[in-house]
C-alpha atoms as a PDB file:
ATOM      1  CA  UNK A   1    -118.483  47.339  27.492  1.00  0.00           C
ATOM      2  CA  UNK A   2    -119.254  43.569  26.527  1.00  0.00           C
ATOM      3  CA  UNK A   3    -118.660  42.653  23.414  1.00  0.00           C
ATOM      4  CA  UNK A   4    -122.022  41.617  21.353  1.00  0.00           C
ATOM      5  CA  UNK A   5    -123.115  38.243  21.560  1.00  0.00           C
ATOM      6  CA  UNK A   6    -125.881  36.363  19.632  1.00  0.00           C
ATOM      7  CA  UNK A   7    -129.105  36.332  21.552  1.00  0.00           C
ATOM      8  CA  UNK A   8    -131.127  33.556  22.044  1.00  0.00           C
ATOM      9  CA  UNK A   9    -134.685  33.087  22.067  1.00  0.00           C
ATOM     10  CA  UNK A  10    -134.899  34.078  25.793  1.00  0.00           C
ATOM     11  CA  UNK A  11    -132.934  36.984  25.404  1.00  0.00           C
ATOM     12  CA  UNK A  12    -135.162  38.056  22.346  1.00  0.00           C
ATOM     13  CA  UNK A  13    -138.561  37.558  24.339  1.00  0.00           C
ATOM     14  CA  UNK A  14    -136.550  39.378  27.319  1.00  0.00           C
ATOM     15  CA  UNK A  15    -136.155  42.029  25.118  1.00  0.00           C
ATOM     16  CA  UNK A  16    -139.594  41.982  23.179  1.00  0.00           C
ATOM     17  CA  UNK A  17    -141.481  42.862  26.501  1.00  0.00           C
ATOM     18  CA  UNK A  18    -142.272  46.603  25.809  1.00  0.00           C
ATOM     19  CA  UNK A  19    -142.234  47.335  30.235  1.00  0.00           C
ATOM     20  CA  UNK A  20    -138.475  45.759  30.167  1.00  0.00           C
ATOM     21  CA  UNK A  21    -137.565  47.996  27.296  1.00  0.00           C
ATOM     22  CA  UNK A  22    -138.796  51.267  29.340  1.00  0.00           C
ATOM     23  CA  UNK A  23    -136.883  49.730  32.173  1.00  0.00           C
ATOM     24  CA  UNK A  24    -133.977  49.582  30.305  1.00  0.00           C
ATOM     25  CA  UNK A  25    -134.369  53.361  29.200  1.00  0.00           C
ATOM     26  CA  UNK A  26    -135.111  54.102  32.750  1.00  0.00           C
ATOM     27  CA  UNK A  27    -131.695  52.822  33.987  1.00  0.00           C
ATOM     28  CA  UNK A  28    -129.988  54.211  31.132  1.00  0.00           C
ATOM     29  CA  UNK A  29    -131.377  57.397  32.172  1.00  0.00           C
ATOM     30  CA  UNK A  30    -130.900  57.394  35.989  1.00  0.00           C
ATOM     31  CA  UNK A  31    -128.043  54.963  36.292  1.00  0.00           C
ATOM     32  CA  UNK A  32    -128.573  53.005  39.026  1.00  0.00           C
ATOM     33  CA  UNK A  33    -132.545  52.501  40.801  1.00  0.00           C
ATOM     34  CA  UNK A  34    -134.323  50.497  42.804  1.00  0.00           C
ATOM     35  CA  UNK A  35    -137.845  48.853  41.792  1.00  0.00           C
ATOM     36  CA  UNK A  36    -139.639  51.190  43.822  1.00  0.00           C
ATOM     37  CA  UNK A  37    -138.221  54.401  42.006  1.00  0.00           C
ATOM     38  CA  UNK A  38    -138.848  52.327  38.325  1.00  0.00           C
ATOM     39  CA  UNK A  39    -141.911  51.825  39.345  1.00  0.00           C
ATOM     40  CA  UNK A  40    -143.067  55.396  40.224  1.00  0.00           C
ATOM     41  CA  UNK A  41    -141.130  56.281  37.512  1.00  0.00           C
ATOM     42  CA  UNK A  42    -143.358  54.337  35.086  1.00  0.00           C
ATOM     43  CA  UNK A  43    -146.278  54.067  36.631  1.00  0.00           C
ATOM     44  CA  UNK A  44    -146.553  50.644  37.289  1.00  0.00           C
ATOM     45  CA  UNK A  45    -146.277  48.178  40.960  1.00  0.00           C
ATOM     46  CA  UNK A  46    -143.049  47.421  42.108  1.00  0.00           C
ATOM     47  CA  UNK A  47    -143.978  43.801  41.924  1.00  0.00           C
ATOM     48  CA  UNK A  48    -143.959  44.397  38.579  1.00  0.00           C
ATOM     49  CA  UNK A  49    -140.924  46.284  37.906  1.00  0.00           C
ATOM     50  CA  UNK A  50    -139.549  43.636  40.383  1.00  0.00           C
ATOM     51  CA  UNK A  51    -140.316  40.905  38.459  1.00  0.00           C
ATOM     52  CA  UNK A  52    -138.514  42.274  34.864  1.00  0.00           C
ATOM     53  CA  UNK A  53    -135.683  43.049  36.455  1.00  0.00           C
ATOM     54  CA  UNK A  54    -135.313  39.570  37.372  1.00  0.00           C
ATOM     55  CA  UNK A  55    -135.858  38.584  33.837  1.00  0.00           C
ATOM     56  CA  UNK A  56    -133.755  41.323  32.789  1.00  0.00           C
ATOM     57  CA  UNK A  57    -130.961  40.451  34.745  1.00  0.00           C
ATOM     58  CA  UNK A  58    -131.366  36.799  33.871  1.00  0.00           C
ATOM     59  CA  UNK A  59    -130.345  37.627  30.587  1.00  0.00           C
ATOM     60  CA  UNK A  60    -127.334  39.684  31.313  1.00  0.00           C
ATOM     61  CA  UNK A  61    -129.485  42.787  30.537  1.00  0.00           C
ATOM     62  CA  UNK A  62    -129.203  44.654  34.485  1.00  0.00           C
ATOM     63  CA  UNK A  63    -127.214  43.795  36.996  1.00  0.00           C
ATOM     64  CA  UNK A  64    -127.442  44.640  40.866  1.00  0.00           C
ATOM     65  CA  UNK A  65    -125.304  46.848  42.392  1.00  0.00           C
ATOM     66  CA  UNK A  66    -124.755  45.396  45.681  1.00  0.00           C
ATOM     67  CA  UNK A  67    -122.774  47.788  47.419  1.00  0.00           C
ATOM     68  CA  UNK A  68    -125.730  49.872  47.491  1.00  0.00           C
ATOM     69  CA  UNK A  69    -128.140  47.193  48.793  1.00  0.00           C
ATOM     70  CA  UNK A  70    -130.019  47.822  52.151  1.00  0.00           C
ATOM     71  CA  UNK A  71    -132.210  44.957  54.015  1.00  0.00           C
ATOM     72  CA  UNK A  72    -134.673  44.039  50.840  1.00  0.00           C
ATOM     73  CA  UNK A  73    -133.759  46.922  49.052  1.00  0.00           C
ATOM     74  CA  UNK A  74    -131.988  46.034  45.724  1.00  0.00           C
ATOM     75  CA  UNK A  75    -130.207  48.627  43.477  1.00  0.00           C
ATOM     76  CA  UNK A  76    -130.206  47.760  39.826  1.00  0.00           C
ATOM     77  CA  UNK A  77    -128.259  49.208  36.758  1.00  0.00           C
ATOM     78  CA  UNK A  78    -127.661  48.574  33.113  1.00  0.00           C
ATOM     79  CA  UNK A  79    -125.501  45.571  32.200  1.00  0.00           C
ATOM     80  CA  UNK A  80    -124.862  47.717  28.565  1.00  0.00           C
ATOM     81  CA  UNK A  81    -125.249  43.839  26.894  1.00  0.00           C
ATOM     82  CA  UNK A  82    -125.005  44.465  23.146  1.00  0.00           C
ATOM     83  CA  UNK A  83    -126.781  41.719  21.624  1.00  0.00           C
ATOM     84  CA  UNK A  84    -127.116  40.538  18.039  1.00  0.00           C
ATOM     85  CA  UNK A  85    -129.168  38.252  16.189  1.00  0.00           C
ATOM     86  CA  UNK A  86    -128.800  35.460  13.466  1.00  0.00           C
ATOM     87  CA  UNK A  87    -130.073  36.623  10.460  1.00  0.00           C
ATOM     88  CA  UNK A  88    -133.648  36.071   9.492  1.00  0.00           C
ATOM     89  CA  UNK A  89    -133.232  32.911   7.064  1.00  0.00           C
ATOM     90  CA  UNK A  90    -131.273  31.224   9.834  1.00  0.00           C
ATOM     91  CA  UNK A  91    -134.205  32.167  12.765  1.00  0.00           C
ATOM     92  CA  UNK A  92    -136.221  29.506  13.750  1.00  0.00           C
ATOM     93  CA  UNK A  93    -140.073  30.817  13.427  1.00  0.00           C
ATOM     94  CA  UNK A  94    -140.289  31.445  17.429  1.00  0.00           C
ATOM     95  CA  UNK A  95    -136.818  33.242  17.095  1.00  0.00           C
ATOM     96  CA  UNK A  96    -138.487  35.019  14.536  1.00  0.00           C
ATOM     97  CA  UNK A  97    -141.758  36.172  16.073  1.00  0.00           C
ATOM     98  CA  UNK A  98    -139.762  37.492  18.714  1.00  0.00           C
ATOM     99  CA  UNK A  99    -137.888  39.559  16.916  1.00  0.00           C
ATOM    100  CA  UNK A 100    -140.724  40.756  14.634  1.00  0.00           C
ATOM    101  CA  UNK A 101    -142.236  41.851  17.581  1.00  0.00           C
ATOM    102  CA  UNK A 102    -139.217  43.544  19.161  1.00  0.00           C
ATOM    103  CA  UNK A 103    -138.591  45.520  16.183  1.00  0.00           C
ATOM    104  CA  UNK A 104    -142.135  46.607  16.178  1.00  0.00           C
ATOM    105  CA  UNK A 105    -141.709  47.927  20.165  1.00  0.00           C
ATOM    106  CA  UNK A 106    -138.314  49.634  18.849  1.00  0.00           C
ATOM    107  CA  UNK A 107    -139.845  51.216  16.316  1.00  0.00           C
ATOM    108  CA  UNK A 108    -142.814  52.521  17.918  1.00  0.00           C
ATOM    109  CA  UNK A 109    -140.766  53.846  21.058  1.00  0.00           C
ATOM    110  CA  UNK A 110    -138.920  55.282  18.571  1.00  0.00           C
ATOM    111  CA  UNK A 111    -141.937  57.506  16.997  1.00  0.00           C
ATOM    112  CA  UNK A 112    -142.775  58.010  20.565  1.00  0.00           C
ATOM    113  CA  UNK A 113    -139.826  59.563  21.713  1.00  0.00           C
ATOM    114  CA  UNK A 114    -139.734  61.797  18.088  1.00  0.00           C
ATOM    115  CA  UNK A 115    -143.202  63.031  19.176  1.00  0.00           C
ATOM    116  CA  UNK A 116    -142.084  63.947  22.803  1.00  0.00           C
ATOM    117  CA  UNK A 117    -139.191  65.831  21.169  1.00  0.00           C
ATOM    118  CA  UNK A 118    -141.197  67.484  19.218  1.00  0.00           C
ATOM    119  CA  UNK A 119    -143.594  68.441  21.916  1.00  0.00           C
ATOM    120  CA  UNK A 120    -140.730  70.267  24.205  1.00  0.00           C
ATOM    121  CA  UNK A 121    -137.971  71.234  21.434  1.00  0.00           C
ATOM    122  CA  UNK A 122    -138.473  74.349  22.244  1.00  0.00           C
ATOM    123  CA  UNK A 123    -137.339  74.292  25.588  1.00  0.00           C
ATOM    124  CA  UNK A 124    -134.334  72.593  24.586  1.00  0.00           C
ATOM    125  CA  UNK A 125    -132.281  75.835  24.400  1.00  0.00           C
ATOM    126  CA  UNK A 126    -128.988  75.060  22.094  1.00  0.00           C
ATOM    127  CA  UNK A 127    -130.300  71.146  22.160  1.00  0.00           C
ATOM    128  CA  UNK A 128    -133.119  72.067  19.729  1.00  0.00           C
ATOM    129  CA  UNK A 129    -131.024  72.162  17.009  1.00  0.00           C
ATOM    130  CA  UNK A 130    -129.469  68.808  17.731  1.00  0.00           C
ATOM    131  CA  UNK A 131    -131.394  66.181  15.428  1.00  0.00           C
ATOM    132  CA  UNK A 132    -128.320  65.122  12.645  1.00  0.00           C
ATOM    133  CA  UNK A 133    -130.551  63.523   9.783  1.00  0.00           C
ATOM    134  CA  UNK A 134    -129.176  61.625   7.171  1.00  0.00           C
ATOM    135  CA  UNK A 135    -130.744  59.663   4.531  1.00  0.00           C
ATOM    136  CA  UNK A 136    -128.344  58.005   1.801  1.00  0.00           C
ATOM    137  CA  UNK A 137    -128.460  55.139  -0.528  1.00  0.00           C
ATOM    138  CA  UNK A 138    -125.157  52.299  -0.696  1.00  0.00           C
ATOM    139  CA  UNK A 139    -124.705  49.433  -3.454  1.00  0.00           C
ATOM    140  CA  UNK A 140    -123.118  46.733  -1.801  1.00  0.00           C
ATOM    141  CA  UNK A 141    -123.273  42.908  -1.493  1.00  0.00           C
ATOM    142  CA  UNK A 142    -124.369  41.209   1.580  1.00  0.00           C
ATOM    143  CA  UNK A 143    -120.651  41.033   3.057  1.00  0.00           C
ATOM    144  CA  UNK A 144    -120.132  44.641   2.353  1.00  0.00           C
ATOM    145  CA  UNK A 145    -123.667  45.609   4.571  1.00  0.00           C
ATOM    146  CA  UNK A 146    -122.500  43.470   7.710  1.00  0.00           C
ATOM    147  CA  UNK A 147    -118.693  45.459   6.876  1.00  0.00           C
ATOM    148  CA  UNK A 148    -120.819  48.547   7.229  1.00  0.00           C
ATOM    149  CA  UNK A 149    -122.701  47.802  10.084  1.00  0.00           C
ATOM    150  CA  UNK A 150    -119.645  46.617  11.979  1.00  0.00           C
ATOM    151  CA  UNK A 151    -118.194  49.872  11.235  1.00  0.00           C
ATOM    152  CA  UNK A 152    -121.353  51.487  12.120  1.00  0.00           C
ATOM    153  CA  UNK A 153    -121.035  49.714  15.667  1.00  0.00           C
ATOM    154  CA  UNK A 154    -117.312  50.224  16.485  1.00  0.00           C
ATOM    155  CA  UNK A 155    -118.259  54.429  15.569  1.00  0.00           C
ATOM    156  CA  UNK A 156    -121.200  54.146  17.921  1.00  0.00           C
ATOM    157  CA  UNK A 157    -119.160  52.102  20.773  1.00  0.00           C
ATOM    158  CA  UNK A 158    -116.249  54.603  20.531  1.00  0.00           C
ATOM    159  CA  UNK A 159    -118.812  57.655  21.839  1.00  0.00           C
ATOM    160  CA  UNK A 160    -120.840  55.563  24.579  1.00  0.00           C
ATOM    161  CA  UNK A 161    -119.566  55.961  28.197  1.00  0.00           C
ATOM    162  CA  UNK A 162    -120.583  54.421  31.563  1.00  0.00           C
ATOM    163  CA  UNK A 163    -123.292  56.641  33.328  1.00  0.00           C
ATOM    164  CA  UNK A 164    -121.686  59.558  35.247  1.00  0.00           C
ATOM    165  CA  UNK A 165    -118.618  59.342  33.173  1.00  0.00           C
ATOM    166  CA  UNK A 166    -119.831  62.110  29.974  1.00  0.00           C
ATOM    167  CA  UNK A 167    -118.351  65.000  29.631  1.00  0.00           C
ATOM    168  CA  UNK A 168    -120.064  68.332  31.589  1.00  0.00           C
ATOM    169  CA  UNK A 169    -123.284  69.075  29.450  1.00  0.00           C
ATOM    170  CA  UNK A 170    -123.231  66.027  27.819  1.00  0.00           C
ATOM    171  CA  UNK A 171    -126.715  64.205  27.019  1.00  0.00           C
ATOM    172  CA  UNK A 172    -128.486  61.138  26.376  1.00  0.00           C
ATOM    173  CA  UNK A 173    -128.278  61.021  22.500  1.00  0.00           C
ATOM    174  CA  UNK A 174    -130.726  58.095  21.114  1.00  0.00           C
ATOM    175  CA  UNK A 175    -128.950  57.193  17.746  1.00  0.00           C
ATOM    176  CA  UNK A 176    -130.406  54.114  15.146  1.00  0.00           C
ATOM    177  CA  UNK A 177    -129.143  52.513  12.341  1.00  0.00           C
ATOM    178  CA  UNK A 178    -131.980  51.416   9.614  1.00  0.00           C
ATOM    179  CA  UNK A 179    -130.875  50.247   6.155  1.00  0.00           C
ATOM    180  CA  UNK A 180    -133.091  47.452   4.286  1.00  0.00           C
ATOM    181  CA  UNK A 181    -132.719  46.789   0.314  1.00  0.00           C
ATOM    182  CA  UNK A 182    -134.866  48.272  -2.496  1.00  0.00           C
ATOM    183  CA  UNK A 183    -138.127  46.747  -2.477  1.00  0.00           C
ATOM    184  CA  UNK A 184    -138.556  47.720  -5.850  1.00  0.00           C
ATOM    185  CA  UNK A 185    -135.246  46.280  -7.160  1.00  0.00           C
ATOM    186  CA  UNK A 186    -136.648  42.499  -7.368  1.00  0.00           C
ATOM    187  CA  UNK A 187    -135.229  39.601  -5.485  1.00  0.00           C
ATOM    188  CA  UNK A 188    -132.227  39.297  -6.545  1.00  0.00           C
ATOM    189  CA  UNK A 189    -131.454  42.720  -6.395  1.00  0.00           C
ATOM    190  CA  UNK A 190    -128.893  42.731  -9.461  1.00  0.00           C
ATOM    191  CA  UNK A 191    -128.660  45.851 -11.420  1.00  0.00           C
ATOM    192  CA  UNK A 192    -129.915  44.784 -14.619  1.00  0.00           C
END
């Protein structure tokens, strides 16, 4: 897997597009597809699903796979690009937006996908007990968080695995990482 790079606008807006983000999950999910299976897949044209994978794969998000092509017929799959992004005070306002807005598609795929699993938990057999919940509060400095996250990343990196290459009854395990500072504790956010 690619190391993470910092994203640029373009990538961000790439990303902030909530069709390209089911996309995304859609590869993830199948491994490799054509726009014509995306798009019955999700309900949409294949123009459509045509036209974000070009802007996905424009930003190193999906790649073709052309050993599988046919005539017109293009296969796609995941590039697995982990991106990052400079932090807020550094964003330029556009930058910004974009990434305001991404996190808001994030998060409400997010509830999404927690309401689905509610929905069919029950069919899940041994699965339905597989929803590890932590919640936990850290004191650290701003060097120490990025420390943690970076740890955080390397832990989640050392479990993810090409499609096709999990172990026999392995599955697709979403995982997040959330931490933000007290909003209570002030701006400075000493300890006094």
């Amino acid at each position: 897997m690619p190391e993470d790079d910092m994203a640029d606008l373009g990538a961000a807006k790439a990303l902030a597009n909530p069709l390209r983000q089911r996309i995304l999950r859609e590869l993830e999910l199948l491994g490799e597809a054509t726009s014509t299976t995306l798009a019955a897949r999700l309900g949409v044209t294949t123009g459509g699903t045509s036209y974000n994978l070009r802007i996905l794969a424009e930003h190193g998000f999906v790649e073709e796979v052309p050993e599988r092509a046919r005539g017109k017929e293009r296969w796609w799959r995941s590039a697995r690009r982990s991106v990052r992004f400079e932090p807020r005070g550094a964003q330029e306002p556009a930058m910004r937006d974009a990434v305001d807005l991404l996190a808001e598609v994030w998060f409400g795929e997010d509830k999404e996908l927690l309401a689905r699993l509610d929905e069919v938990r029950d069919q899940l057999g041994p699965w339905a007990a597989a929803r590890p919940f932590s919640r936990g509060v850290i004191t650290v400095d701003l060097d120490e968080l990025m420390a943690f996250f970076t740890d955080y990343l390397a832990l989640l990196k050392r479990y993810q695995r090409p499609h096709g290459q999990a172990a026999p009854g392995a599955r697709t395990v979403h995982t997040r990482f959330v931490a933000f500072p007290d909003p209570e504790e002030g701006a400075t956010g000493r300890h006094d």
